[in-house]
N, C-alpha and C. Protein backbone atom coordinates (compact mmCIF):
# COMPACT_ATOMS: atom_id res chain seq x y z
N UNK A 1 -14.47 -10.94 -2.84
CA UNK A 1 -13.37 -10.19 -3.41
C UNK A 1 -13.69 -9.88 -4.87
N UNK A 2 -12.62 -9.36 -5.36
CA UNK A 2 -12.95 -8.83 -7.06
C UNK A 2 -13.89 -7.50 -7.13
N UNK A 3 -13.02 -6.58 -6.23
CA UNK A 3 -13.44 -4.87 -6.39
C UNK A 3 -12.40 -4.20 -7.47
N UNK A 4 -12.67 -3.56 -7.51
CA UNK A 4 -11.58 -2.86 -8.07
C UNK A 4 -11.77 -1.05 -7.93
N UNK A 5 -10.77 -0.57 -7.48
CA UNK A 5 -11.14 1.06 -7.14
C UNK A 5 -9.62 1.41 -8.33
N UNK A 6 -10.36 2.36 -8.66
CA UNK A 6 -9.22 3.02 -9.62
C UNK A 6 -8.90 4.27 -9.16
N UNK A 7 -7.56 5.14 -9.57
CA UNK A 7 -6.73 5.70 -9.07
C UNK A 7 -7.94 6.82 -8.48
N UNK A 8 -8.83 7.64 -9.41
CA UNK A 8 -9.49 8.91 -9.41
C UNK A 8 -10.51 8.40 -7.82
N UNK A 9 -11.02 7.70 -7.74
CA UNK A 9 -11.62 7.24 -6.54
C UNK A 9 -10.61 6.62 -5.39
N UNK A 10 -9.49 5.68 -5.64
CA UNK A 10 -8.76 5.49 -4.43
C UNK A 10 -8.12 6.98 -3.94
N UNK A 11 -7.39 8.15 -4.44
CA UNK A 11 -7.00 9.67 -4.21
C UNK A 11 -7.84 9.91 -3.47
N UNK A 12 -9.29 9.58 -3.05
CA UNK A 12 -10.17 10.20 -2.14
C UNK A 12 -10.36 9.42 -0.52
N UNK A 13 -9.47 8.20 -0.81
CA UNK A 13 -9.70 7.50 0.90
C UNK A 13 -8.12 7.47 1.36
N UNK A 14 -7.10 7.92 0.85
CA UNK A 14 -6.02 7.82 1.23
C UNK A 14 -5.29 9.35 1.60
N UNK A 15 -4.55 9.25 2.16
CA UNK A 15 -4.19 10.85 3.10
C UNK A 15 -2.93 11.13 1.89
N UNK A 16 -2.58 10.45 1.19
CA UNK A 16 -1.31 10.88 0.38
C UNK A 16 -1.93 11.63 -0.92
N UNK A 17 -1.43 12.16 -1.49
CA UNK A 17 -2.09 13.06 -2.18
C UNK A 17 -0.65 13.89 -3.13
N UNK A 18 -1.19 14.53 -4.44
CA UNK A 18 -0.11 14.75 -5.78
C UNK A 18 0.92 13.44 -5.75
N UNK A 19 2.49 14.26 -5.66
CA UNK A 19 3.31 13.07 -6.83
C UNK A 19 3.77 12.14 -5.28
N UNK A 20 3.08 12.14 -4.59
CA UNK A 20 3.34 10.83 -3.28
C UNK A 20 1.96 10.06 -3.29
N UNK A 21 1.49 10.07 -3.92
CA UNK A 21 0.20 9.28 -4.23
C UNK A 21 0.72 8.47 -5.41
N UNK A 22 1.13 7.27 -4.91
CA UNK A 22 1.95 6.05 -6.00
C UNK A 22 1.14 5.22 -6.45
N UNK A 23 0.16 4.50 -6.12
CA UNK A 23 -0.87 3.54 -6.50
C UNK A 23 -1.60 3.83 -7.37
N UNK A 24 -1.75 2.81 -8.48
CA UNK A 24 -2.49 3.06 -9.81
C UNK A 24 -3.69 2.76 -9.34
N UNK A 25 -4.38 1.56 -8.79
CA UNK A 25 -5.68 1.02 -8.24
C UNK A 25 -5.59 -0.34 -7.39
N UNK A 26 -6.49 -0.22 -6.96
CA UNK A 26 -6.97 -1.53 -6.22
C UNK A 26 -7.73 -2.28 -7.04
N UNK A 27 -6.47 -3.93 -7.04
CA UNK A 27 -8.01 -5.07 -8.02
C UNK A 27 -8.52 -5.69 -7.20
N UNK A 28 -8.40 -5.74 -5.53
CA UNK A 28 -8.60 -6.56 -5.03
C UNK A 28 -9.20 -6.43 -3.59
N UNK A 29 -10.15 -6.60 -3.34
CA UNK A 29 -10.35 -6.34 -1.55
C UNK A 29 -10.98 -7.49 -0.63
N UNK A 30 -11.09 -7.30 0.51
CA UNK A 30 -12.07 -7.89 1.21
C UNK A 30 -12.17 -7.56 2.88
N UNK A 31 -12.96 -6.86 3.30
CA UNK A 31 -13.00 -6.07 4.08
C UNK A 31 -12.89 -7.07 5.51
N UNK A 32 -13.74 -8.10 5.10
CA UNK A 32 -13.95 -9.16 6.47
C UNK A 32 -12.91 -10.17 6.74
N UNK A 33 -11.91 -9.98 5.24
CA UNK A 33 -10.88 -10.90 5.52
C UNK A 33 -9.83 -9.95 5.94
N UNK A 34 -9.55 -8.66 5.84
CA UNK A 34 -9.03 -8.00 6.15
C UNK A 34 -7.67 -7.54 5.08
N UNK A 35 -7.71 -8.11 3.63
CA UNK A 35 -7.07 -8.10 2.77
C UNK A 35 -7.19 -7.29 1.62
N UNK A 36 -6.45 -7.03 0.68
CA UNK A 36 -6.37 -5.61 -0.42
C UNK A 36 -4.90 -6.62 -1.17
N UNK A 37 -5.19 -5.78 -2.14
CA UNK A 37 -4.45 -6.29 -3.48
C UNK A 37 -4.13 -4.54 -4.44
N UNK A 38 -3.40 -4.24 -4.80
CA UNK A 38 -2.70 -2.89 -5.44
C UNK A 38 -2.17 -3.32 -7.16
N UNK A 39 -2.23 -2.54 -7.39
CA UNK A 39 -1.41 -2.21 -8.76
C UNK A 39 -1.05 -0.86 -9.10
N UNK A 40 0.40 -1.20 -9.77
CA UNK A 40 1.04 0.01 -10.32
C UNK A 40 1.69 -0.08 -11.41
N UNK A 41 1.72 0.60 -12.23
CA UNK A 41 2.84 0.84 -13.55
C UNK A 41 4.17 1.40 -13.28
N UNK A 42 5.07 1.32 -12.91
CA UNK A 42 6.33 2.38 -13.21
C UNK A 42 6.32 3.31 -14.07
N UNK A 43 6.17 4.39 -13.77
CA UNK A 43 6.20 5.58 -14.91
C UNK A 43 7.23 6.33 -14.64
N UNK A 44 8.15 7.60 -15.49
CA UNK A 44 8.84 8.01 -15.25
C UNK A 44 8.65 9.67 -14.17
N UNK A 45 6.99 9.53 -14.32
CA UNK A 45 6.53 10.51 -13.43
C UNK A 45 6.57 10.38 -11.82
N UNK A 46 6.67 9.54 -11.33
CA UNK A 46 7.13 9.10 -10.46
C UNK A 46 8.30 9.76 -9.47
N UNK A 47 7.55 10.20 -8.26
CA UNK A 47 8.36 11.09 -7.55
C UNK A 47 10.02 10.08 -6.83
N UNK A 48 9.35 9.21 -7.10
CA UNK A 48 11.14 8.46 -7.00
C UNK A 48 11.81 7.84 -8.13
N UNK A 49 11.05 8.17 -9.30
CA UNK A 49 12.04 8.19 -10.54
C UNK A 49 13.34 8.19 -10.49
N UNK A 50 14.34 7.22 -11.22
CA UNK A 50 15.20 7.78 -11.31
C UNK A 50 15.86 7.69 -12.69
N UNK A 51 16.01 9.01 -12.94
CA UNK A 51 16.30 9.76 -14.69
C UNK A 51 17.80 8.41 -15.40
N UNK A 52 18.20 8.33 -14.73
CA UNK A 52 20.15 7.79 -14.63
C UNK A 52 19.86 6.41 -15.04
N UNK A 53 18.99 5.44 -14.24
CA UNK A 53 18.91 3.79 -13.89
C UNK A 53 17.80 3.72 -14.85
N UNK A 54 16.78 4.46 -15.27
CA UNK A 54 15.63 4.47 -15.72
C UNK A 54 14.51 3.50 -15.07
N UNK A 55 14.77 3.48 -13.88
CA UNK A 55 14.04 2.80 -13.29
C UNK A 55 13.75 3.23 -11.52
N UNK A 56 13.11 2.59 -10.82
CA UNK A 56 12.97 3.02 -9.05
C UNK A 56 13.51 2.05 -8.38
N UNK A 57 13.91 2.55 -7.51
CA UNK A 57 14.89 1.77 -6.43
C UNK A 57 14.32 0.92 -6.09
N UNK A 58 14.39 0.07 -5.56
CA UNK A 58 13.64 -1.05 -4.71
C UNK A 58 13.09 -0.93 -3.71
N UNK A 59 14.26 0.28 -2.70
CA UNK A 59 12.96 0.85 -1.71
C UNK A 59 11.74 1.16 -1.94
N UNK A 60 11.31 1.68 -2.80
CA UNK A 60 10.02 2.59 -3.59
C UNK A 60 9.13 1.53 -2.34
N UNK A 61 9.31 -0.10 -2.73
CA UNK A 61 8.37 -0.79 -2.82
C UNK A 61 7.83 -0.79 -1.44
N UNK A 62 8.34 -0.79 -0.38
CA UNK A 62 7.81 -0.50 0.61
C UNK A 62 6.81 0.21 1.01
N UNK A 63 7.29 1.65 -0.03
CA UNK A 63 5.59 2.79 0.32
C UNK A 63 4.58 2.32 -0.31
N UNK A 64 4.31 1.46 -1.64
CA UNK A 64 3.65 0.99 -2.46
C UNK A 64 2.90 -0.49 -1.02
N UNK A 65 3.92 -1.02 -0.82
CA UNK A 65 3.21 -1.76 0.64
C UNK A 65 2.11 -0.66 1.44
N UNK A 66 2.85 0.26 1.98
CA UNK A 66 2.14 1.24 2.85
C UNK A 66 1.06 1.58 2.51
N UNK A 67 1.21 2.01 1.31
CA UNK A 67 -0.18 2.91 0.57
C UNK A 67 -1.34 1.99 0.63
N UNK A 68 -0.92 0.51 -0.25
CA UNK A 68 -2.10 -0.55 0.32
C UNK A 68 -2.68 -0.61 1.09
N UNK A 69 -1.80 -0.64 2.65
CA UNK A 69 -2.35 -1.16 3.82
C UNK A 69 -3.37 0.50 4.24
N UNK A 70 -2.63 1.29 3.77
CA UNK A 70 -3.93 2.63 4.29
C UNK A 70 -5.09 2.88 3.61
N UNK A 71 -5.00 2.28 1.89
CA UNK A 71 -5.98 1.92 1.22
C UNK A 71 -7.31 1.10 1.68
N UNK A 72 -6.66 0.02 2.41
CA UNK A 72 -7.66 -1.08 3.31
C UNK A 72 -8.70 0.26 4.13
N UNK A 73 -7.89 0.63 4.77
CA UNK A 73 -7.93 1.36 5.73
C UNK A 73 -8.99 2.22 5.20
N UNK A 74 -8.90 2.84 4.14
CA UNK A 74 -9.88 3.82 3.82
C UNK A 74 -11.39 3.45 3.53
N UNK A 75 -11.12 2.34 2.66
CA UNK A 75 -12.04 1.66 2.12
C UNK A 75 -12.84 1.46 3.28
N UNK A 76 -12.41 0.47 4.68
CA UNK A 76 -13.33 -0.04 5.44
C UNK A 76 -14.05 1.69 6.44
N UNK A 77 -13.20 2.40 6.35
CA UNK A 77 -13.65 3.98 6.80
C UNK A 77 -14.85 3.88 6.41
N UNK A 78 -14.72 3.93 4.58
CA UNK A 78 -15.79 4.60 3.84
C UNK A 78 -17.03 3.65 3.89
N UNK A 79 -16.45 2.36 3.67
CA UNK A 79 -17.91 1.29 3.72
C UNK A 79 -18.40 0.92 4.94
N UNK A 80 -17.86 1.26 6.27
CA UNK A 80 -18.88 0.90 7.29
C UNK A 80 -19.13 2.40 8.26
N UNK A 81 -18.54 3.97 7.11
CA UNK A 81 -19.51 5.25 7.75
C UNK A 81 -18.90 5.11 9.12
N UNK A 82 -17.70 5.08 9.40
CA UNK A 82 -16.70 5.15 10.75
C UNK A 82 -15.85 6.82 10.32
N UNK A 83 -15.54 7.23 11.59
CA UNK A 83 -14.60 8.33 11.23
C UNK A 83 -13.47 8.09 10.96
N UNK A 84 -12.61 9.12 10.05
CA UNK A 84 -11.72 8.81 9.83
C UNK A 84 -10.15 8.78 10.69
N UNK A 85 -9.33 7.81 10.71
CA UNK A 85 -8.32 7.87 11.48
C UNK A 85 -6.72 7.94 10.53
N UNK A 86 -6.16 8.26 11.34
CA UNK A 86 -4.57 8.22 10.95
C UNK A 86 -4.32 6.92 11.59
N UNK A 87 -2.91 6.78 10.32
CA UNK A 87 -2.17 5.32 11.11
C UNK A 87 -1.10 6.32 10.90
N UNK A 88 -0.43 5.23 11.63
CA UNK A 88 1.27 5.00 11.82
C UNK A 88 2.08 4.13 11.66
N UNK A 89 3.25 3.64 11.20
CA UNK A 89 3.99 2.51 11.04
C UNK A 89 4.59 2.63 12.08
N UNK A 90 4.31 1.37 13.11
CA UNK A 90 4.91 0.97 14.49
C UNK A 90 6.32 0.26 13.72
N UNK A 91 5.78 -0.79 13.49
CA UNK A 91 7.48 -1.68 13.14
C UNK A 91 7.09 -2.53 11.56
N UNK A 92 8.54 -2.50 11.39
CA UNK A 92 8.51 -3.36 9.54
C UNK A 92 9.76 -4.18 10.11
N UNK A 93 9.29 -5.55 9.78
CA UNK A 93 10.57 -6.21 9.91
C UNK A 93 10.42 -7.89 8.84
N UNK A 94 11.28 -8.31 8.60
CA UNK A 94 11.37 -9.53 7.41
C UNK A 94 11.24 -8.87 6.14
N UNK A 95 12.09 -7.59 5.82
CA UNK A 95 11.27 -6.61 4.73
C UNK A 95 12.55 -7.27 3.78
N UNK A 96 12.45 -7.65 2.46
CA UNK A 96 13.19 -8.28 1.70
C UNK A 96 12.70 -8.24 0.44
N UNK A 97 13.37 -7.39 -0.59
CA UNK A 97 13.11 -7.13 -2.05
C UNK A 97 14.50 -7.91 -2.71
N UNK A 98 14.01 -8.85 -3.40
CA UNK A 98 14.80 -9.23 -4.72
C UNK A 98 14.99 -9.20 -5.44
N UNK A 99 15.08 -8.01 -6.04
CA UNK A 99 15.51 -6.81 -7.14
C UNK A 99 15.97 -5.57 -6.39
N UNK A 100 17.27 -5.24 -7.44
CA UNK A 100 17.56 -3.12 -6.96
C UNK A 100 17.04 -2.63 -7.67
N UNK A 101 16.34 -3.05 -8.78
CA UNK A 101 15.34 -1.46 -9.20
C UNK A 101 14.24 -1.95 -10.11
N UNK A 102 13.14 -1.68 -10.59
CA UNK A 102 12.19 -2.04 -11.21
C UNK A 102 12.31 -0.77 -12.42
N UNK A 103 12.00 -1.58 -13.54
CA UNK A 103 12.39 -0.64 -14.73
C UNK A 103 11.07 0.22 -15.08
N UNK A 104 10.79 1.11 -15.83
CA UNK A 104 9.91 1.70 -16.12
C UNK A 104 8.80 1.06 -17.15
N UNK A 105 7.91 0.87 -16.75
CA UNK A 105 6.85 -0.10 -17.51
C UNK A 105 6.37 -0.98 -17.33
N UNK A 106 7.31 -1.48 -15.83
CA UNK A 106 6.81 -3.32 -15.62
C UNK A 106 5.73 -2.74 -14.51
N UNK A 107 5.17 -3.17 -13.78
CA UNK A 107 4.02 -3.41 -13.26
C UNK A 107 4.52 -4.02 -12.02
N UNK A 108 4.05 -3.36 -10.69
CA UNK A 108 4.13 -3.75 -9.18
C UNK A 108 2.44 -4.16 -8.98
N UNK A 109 2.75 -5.39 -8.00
CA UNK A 109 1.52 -5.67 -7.53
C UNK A 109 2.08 -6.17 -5.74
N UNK A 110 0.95 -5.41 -5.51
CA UNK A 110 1.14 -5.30 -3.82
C UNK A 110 0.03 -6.30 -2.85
N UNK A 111 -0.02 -6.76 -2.30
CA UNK A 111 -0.95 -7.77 -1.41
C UNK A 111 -0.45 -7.54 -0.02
N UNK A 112 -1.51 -7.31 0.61
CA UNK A 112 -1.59 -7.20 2.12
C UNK A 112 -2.49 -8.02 3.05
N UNK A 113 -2.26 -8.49 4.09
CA UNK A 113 -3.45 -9.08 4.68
C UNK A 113 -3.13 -9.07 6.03
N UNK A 114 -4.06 -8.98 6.71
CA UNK A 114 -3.44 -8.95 8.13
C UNK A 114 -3.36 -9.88 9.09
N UNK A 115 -2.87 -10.12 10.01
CA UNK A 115 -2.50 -11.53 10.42
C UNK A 115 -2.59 -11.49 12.32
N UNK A 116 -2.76 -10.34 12.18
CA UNK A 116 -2.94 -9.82 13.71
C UNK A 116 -3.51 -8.57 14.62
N UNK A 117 -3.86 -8.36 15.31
CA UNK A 117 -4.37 -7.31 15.85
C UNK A 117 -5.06 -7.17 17.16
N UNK A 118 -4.46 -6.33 17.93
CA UNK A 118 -4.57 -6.40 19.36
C UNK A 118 -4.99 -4.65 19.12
N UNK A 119 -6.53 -4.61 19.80
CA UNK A 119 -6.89 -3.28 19.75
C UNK A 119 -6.69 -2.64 18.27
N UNK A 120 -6.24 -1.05 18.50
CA UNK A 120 -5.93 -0.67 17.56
C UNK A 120 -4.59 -0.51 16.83
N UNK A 121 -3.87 -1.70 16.79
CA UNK A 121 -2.50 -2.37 16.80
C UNK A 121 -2.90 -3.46 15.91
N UNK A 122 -2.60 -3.34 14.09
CA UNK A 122 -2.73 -4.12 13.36
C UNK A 122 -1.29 -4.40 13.00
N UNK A 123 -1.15 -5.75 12.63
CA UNK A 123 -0.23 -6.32 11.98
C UNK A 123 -0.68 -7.15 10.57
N UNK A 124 0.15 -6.89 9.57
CA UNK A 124 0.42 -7.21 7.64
C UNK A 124 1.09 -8.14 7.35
N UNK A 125 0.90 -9.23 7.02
CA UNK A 125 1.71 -9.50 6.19
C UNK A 125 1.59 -9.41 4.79
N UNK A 126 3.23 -8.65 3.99
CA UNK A 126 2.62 -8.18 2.50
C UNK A 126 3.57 -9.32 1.49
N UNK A 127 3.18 -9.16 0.46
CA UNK A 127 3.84 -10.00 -0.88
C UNK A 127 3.74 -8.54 -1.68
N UNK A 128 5.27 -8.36 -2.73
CA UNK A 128 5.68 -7.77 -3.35
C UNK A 128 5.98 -8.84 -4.71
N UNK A 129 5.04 -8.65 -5.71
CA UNK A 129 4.89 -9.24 -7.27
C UNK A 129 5.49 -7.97 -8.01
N UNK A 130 6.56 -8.93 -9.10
CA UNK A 130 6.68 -8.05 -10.51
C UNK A 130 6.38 -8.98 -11.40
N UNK A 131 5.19 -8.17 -12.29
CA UNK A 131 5.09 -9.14 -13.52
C UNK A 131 4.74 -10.61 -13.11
N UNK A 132 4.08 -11.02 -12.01
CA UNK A 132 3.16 -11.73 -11.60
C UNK A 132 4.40 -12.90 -10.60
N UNK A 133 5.57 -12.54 -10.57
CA UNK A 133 6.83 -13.36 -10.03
C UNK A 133 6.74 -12.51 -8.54
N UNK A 134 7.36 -13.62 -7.24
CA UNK A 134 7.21 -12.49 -6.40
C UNK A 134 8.61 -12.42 -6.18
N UNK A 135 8.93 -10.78 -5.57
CA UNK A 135 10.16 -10.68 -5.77
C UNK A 135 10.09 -9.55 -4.27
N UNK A 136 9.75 -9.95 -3.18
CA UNK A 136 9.41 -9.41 -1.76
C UNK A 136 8.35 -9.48 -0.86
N UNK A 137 8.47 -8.73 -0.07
CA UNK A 137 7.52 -8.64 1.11
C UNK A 137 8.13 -8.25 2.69
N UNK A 138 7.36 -8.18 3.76
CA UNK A 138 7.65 -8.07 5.02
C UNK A 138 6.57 -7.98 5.52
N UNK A 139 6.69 -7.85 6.90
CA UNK A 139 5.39 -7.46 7.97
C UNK A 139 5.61 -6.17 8.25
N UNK A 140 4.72 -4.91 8.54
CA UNK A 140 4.04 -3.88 8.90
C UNK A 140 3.38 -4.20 9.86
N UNK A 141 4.06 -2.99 11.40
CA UNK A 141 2.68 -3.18 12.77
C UNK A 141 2.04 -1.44 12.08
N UNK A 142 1.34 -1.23 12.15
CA UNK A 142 0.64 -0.22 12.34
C UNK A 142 -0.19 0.63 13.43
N UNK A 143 -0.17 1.26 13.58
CA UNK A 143 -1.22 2.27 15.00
C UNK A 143 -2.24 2.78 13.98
N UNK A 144 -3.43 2.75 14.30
CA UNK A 144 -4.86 3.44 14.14
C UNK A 144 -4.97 4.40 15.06
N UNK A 145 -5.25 5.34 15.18
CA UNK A 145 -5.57 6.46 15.77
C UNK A 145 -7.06 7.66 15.29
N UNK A 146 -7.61 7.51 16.30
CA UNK A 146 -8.45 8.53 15.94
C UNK A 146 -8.07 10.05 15.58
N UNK A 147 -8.51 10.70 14.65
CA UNK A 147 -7.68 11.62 14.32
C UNK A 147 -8.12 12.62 15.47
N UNK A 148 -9.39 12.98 15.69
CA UNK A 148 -9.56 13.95 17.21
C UNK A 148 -8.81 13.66 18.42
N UNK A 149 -8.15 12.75 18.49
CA UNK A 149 -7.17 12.22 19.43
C UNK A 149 -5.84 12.40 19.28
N UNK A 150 -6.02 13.43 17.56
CA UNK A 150 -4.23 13.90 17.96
C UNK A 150 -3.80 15.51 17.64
N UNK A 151 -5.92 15.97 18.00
CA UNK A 151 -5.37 17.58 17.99
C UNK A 151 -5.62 17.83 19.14
């Protein structure tokens, strides 16, 4: 472990792209353990900004989960020269944030790891950190799909 991909290189393995592309970088990976680690700043650029609270809802944090787990995803694409696939979020459940909004400036850190997988049917479990306190998480099932398999 102890990679680190920054924003201008993670934008190139993830399907989200302009102001839905939330993740600042990856400090963290490991392909064989099946785990990733995220960071973000709150900025007010932020397509779920909100101008009023000066801060993002708590939902936010969930896609910031997501983005991770497709981050993994890209990464192991790119480092073992596999084609690329789409996922899907099958099911999220134990999803629990302890905060309503994260203010602008503090810092999200996301951790994912996976804990299961039958075929191409992965299961996450994530931790949601502010400012190094954890303050959430849940499980994510996901679908892998080959992408020629869904034109």
């Amino acid at each position: 472990m102890g990679k680190v991909i920054e924003k201008d290189e993670l934008i190139t393995l993830v399907p989200h792209k302009g102001k839905m592309f939330l993740i600042d970088r990856i400090t963290d990976y490991d392909l064989t353990a099946w785990s990733i680690c995220s960071e973000t700043t709150v900025r007010d650029s932020c397509l779920f900004y909100d101008k009023k609270s000066d801060s993002l809802p708590n939902y936010v944090l969930f896609e910031f989960i997501a983005q991770t787990i497709s981050a993994l995803t890209g990464i192991r694409i790119r480092e073992n020269h596999l084609p690329i696939n789409m996922g899907f979020i099958l099911s999220v459940s134990a999803l629990k944030f302890g905060v309503p909004e994260i203010k602008q400036g503090e810092t999200i850190t996301a951790t994912a790891n996976r804990t299961g997988e039958a075929g191409n049917v992965h299961t996450f479990e994530a931790i949601v950190k502010l400012s190094d306190k954890e303050i959430g998480g849940g499980k994510l099932t996901v679908l892998e799909v080959k992408k020629e398999d869904l034109e």
